[in-house]
N, C-alpha and C. Protein backbone atom coordinates (compact mmCIF):
# COMPACT_ATOMS: atom_id res chain seq x y z
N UNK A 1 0.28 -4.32 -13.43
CA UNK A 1 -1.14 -4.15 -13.68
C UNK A 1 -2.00 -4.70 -12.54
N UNK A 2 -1.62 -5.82 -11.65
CA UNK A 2 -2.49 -6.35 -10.83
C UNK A 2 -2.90 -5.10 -9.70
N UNK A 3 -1.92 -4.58 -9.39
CA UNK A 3 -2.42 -3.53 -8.26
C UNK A 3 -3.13 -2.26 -8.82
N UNK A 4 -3.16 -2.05 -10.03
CA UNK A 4 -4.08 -1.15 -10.69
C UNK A 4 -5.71 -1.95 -10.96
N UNK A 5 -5.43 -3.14 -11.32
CA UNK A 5 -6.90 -3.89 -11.51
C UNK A 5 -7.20 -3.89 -9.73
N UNK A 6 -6.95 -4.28 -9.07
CA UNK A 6 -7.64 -4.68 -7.78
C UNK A 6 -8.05 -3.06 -7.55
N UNK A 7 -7.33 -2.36 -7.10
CA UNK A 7 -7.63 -1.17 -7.10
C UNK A 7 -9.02 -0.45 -7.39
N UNK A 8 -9.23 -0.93 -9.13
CA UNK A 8 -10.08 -0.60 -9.61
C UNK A 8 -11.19 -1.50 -9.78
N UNK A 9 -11.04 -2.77 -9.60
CA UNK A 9 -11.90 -3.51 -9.04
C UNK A 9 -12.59 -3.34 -7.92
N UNK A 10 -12.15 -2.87 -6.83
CA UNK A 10 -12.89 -2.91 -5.57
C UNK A 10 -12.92 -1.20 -5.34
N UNK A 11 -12.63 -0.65 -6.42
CA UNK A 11 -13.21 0.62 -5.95
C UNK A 11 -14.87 0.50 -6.92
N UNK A 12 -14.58 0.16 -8.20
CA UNK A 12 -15.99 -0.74 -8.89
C UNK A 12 -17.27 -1.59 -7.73
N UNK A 13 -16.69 -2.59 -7.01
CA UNK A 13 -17.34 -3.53 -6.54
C UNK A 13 -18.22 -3.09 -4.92
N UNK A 14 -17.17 -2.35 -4.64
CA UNK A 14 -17.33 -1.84 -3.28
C UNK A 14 -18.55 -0.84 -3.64
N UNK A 15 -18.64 0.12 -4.73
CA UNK A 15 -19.62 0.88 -4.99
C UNK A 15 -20.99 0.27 -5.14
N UNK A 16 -21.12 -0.59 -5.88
CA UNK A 16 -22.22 -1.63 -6.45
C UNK A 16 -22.62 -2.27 -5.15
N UNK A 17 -21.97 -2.40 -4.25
CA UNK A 17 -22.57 -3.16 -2.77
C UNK A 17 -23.27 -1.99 -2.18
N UNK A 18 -22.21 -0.91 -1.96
CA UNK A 18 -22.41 0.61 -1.20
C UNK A 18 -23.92 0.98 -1.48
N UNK A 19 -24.18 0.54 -3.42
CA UNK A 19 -25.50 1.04 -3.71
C UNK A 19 -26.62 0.24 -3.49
N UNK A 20 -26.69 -0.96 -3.26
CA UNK A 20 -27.50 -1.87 -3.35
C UNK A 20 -27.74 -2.07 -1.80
N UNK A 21 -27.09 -1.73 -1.09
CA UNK A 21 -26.85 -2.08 0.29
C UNK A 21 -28.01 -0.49 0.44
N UNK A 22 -27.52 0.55 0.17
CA UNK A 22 -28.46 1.76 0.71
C UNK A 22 -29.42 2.10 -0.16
N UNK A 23 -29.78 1.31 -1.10
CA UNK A 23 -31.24 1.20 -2.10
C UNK A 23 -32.43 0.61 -0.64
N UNK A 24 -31.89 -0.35 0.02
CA UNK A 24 -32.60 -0.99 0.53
C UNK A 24 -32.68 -0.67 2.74
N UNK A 25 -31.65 0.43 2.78
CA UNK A 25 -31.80 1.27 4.07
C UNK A 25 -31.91 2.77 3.63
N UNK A 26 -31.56 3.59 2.53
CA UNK A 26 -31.90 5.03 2.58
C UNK A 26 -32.13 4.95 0.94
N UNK A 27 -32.97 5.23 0.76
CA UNK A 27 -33.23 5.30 -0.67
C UNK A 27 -33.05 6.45 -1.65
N UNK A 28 -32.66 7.24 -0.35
CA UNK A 28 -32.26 9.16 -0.88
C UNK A 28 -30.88 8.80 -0.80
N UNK A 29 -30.21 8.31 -0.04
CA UNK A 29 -28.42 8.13 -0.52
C UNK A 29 -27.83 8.44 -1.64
N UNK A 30 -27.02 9.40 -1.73
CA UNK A 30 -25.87 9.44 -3.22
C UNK A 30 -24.51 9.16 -2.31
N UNK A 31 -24.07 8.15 -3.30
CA UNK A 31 -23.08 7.23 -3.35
C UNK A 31 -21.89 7.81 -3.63
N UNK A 32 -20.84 8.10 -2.35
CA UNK A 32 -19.21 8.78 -2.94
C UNK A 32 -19.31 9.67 -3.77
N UNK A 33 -18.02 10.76 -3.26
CA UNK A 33 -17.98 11.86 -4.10
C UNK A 33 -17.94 12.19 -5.47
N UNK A 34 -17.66 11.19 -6.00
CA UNK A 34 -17.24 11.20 -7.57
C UNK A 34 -18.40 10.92 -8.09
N UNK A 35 -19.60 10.61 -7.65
CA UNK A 35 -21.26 10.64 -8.27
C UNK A 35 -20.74 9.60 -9.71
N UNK A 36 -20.05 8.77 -9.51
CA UNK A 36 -19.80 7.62 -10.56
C UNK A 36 -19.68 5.61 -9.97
N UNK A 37 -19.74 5.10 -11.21
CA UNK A 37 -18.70 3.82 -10.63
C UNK A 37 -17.88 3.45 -9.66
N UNK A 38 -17.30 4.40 -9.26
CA UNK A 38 -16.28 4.01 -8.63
C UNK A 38 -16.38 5.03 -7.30
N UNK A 39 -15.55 4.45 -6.11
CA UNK A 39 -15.98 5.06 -4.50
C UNK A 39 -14.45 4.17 -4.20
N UNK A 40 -13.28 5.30 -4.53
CA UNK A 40 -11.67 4.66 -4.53
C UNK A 40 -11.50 4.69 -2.81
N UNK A 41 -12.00 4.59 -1.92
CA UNK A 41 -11.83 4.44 -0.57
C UNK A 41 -11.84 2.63 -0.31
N UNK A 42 -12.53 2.26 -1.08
CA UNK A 42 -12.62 0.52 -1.31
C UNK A 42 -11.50 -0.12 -2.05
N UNK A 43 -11.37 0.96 -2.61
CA UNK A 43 -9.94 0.12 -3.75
C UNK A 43 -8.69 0.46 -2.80
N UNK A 44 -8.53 1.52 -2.18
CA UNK A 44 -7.50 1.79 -1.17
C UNK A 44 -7.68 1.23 0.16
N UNK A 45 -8.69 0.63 0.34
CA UNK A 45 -8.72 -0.01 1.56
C UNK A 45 -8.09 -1.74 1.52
N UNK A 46 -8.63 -2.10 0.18
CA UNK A 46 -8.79 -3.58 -0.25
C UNK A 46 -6.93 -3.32 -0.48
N UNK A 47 -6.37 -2.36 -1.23
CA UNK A 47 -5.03 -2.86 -1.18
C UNK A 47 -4.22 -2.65 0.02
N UNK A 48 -4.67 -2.18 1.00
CA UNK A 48 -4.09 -1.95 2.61
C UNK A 48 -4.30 -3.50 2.89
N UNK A 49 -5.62 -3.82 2.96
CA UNK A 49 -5.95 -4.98 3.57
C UNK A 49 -4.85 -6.26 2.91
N UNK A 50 -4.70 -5.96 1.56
CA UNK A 50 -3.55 -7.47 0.86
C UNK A 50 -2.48 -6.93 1.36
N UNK A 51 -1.84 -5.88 1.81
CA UNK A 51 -0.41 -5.44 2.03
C UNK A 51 -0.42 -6.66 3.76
N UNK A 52 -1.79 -6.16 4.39
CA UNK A 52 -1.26 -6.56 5.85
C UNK A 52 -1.37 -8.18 5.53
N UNK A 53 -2.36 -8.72 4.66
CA UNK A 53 -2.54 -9.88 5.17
C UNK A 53 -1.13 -10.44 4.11
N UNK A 54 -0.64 -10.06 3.14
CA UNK A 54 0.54 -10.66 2.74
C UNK A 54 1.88 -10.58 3.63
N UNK A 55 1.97 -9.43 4.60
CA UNK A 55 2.61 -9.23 5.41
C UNK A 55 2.84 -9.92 6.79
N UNK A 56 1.72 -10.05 7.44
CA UNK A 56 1.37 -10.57 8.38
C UNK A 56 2.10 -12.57 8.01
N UNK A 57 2.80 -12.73 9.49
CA UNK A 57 3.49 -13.90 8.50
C UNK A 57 3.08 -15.35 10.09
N UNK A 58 1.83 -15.45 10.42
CA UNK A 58 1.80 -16.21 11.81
C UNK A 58 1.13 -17.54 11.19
N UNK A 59 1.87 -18.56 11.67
CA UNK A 59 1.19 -20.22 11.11
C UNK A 59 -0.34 -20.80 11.26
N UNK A 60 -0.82 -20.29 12.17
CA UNK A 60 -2.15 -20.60 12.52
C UNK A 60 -3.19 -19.96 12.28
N UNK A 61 -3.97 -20.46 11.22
CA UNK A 61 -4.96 -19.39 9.71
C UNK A 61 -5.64 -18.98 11.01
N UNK A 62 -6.24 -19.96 11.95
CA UNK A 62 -7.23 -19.45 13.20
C UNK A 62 -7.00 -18.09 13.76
N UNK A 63 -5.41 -17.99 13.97
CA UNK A 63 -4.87 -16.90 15.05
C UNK A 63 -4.47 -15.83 13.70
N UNK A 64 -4.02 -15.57 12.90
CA UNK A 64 -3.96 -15.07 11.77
C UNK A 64 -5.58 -14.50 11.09
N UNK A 65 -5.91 -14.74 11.17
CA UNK A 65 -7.64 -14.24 10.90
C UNK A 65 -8.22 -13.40 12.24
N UNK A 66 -7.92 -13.90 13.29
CA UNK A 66 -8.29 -12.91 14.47
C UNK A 66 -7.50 -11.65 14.58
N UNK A 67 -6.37 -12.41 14.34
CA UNK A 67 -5.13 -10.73 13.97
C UNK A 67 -5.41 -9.84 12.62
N UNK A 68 -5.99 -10.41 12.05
CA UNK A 68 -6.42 -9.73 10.65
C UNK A 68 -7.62 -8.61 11.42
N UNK A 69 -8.35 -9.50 11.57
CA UNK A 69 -9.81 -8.48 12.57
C UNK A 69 -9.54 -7.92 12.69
N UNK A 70 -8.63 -7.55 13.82
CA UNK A 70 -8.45 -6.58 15.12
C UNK A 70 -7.60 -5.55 14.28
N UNK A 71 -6.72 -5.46 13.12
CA UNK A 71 -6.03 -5.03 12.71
C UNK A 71 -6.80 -4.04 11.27
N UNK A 72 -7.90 -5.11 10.82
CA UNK A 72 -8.72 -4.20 9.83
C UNK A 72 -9.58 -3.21 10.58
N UNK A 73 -10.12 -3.68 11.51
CA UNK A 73 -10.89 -2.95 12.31
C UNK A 73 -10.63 -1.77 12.67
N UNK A 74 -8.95 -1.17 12.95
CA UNK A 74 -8.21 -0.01 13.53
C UNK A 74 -8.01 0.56 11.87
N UNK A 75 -8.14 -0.04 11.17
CA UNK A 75 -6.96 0.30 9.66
C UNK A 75 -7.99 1.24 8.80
N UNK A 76 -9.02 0.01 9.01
CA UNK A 76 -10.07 0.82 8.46
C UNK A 76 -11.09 1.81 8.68
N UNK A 77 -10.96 1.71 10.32
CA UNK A 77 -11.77 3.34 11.10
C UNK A 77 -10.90 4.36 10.61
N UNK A 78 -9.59 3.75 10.53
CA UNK A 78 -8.60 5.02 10.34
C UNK A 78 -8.48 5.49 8.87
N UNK A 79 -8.91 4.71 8.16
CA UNK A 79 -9.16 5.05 6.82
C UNK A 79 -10.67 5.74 6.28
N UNK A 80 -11.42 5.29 6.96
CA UNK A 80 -12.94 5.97 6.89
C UNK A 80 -12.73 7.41 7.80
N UNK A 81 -11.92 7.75 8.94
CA UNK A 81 -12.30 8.41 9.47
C UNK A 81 -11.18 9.97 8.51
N UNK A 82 -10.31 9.45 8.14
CA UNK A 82 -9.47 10.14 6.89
C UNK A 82 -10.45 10.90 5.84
N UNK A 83 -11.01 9.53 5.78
CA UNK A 83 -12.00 9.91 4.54
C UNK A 83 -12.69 11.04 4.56
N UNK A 84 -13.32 11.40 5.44
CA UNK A 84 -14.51 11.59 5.73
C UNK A 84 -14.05 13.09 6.06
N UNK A 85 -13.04 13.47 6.78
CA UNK A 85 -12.19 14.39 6.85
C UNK A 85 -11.62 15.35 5.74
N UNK A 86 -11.05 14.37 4.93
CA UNK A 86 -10.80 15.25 3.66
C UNK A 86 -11.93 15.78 2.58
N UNK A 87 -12.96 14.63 2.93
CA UNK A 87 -13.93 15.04 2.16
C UNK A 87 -14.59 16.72 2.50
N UNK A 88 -14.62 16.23 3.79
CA UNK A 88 -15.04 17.69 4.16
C UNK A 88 -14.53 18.90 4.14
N UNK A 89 -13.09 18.73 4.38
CA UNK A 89 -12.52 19.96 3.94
C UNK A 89 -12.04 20.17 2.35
N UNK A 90 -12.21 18.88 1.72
CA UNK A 90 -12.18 19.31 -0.11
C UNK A 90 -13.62 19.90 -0.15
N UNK A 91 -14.26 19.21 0.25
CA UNK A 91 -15.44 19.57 -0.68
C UNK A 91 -16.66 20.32 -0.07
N UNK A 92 -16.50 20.08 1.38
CA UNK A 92 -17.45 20.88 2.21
C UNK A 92 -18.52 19.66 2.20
N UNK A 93 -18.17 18.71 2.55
CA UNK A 93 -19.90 17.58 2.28
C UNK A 93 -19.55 16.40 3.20
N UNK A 94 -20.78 16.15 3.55
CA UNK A 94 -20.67 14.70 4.56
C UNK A 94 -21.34 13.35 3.84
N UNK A 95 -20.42 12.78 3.75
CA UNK A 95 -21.27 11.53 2.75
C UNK A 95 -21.72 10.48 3.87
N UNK A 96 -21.08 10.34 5.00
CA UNK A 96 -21.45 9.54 6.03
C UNK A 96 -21.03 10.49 7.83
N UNK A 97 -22.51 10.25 8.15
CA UNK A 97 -21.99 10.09 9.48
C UNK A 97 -22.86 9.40 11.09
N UNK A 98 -21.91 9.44 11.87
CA UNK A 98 -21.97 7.98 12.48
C UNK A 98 -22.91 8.87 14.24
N UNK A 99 -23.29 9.29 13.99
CA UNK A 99 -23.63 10.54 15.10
C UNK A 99 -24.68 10.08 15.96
N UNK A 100 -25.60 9.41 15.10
CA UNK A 100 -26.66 8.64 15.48
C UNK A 100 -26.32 6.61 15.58
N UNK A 101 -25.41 6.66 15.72
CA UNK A 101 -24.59 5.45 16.50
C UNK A 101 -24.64 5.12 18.12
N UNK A 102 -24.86 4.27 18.70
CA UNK A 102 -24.28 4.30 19.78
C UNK A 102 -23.24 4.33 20.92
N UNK A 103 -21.93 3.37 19.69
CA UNK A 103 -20.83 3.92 19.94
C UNK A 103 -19.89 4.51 19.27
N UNK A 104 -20.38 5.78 18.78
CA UNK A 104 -19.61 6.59 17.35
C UNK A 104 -18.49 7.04 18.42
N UNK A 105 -17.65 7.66 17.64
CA UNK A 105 -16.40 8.56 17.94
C UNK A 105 -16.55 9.65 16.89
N UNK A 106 -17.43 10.66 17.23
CA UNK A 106 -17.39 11.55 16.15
C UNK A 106 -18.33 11.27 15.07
N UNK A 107 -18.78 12.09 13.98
CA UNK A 107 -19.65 11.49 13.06
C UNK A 107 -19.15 10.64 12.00
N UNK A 108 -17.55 10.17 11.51
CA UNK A 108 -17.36 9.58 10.86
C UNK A 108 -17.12 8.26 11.21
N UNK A 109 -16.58 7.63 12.38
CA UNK A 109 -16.80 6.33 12.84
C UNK A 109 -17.73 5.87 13.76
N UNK A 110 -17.22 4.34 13.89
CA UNK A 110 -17.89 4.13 15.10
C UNK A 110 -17.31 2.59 15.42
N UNK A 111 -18.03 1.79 16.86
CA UNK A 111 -17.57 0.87 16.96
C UNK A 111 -18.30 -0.28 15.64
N UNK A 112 -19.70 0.15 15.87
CA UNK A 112 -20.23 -1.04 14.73
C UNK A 112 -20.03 -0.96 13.38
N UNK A 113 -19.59 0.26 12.92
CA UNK A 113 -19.06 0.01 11.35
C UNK A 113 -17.80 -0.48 10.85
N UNK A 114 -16.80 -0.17 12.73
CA UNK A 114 -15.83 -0.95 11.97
C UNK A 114 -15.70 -2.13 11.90
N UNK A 115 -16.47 -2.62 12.90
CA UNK A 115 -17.07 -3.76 13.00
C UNK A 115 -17.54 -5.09 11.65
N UNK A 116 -18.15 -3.62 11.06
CA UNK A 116 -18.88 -4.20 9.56
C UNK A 116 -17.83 -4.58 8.55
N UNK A 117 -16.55 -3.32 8.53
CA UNK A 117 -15.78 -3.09 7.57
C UNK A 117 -14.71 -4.40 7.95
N UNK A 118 -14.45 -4.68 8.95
CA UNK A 118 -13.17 -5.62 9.50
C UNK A 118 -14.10 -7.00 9.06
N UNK A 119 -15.34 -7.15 9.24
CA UNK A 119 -15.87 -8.33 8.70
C UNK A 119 -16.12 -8.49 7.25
N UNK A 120 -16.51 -7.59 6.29
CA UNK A 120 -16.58 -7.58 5.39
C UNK A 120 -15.12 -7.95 4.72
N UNK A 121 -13.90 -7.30 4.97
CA UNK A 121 -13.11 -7.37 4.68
C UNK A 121 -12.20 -8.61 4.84
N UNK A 122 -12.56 -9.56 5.76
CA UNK A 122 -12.50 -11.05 5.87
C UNK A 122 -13.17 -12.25 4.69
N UNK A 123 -14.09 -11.25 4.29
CA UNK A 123 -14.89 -12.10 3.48
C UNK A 123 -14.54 -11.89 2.24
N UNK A 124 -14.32 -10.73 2.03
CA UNK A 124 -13.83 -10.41 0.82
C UNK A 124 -12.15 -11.34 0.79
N UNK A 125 -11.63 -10.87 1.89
CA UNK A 125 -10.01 -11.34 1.66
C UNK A 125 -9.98 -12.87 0.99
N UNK A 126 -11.07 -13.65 1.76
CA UNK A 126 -10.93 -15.14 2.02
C UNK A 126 -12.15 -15.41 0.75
N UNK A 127 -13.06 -15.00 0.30
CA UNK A 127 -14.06 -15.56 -0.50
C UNK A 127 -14.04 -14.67 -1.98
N UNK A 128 -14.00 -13.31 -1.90
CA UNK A 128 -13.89 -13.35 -3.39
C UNK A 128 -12.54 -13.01 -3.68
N UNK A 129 -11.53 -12.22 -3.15
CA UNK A 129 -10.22 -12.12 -3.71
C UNK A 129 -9.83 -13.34 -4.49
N UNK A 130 -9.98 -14.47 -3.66
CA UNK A 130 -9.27 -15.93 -4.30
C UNK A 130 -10.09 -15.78 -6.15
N UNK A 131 -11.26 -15.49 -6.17
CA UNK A 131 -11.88 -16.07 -6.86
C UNK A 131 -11.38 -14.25 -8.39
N UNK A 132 -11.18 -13.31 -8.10
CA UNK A 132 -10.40 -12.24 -8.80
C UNK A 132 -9.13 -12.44 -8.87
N UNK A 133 -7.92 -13.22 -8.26
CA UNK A 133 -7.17 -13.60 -8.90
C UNK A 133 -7.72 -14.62 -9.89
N UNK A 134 -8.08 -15.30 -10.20
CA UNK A 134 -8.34 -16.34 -11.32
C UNK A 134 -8.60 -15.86 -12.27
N UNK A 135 -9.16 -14.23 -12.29
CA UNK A 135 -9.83 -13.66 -13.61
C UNK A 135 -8.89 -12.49 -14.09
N UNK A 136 -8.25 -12.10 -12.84
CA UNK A 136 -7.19 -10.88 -13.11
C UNK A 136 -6.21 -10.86 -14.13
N UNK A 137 -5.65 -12.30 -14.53
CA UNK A 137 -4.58 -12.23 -15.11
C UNK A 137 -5.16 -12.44 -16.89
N UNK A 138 -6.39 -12.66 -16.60
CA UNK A 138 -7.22 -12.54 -18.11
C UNK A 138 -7.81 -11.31 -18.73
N UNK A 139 -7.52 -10.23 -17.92
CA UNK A 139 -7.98 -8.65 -17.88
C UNK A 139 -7.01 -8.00 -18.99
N UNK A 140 -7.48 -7.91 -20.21
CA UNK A 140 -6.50 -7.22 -21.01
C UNK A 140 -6.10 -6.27 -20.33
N UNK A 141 -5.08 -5.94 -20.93
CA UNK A 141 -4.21 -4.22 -20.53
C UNK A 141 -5.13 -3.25 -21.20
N UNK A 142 -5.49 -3.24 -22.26
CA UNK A 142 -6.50 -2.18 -23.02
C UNK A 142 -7.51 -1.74 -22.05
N UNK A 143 -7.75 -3.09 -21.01
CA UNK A 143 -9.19 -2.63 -20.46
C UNK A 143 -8.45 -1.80 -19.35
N UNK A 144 -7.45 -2.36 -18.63
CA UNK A 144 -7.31 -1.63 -17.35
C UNK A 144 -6.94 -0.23 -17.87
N UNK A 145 -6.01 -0.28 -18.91
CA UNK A 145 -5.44 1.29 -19.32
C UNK A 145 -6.76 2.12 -19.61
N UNK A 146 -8.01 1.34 -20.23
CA UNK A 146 -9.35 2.74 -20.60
C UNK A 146 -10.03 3.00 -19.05
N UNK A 147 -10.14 1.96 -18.43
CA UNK A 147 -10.73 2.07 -16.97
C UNK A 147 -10.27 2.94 -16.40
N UNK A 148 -8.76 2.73 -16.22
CA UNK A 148 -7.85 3.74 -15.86
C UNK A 148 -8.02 5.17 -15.88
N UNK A 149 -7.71 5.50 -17.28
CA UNK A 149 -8.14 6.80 -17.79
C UNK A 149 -9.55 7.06 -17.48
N UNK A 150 -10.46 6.49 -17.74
CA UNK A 150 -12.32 6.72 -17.22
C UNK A 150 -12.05 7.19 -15.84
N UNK A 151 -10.98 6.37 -14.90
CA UNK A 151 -10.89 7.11 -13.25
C UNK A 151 -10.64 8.32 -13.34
N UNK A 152 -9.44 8.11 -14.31
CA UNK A 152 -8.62 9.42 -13.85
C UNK A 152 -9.14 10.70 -14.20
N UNK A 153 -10.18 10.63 -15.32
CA UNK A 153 -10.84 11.87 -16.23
C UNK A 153 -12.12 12.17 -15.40
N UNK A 154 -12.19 11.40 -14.49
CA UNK A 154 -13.58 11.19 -13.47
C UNK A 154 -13.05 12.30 -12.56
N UNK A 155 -12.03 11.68 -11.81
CA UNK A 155 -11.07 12.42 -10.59
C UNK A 155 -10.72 13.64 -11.28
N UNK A 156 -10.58 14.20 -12.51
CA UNK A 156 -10.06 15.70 -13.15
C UNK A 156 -11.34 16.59 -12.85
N UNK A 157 -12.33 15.63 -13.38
CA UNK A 157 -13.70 16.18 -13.38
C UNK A 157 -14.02 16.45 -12.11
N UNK A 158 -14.12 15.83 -11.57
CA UNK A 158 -14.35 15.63 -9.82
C UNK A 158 -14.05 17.31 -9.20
N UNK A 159 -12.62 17.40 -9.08
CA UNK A 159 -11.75 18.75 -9.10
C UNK A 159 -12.38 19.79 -9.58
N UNK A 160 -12.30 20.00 -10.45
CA UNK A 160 -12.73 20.83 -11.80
C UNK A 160 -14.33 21.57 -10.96
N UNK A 161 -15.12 20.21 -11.45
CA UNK A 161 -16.49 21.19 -10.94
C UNK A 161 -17.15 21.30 -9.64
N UNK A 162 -16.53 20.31 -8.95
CA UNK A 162 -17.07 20.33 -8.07
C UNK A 162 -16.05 21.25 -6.54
């Protein structure tokens, strides 16, 4: 269950920032394809990010956190720039692009977002992850299994009409 809650936790959490963050720079923004709760590019990013940093095995948190950077930074252009890709050829739509950047690569990345994402993702790793394990293991199963299903009937829907 833990890798289904994080999952769905930070595909949850990541949205609620996504929205609050562009309430207050584009106020016309709609938020990920699924026009819901959830924006699963965060929940698939956040469990990339625990794979490397559980993986990653170097003694010095200092030098280990800089290797984290440099490593989210590539992981996650490469995951936004995926994104952004499939989106377009599922769905024909651009939810982000980076065009008007200075140092984009194309309209889906760039240097300063990954910038954003490799820092964010430090903060998250080191400040709230610690603090979602403490609550994770108190997450009934009922809830993750209806959440679950709410994704998954989201993602049918998703398909379906759009």
């Amino acid at each position: 269950m833990y890798l289904i809650n994080v999952f769905l936790f930070y595909s949850i959490l990541g949205n609620i920032f996504e929205r609050i963050l562009m309430y207050f720079v584009d106020r016309t923004y709609v938020s990920g394809f699924m026009g819901t709760i959830f924006t699963p590019i965060y929940g698939i990013a956040m469990l990339l990010v625990l794979f490397v940093h559980n993986k990653l095995k170097i003694g010095n948190k200092f030098l280990k956190i800089i290797v984290e950077f440099i490593i989210f930074f590539i992981l996650l252009s490469l995951i936004e720039l995926l994104g952004g890709v499939l989106i377009y050829n599922i769905f024909n739509k651009v939810y982000w692009n980076y065009d008007n950047y200075k140092f984009n690569l194309g309209k889906y990345i760039s240097l300063e977002s990954g910038l954003i994402w490799a820092s964010m993702s430090l903060v998250i790793l080191y400040l709230v992850h610690p603090l979602f394990k403490k609550i994770e293991n108190h997450i009934p199963k009922f809830i993750t299994i209806f959440v679950s299903v709410v994704f998954i009937v989201n993602i049918i829907f998703v398909f379906l009409v759009k």
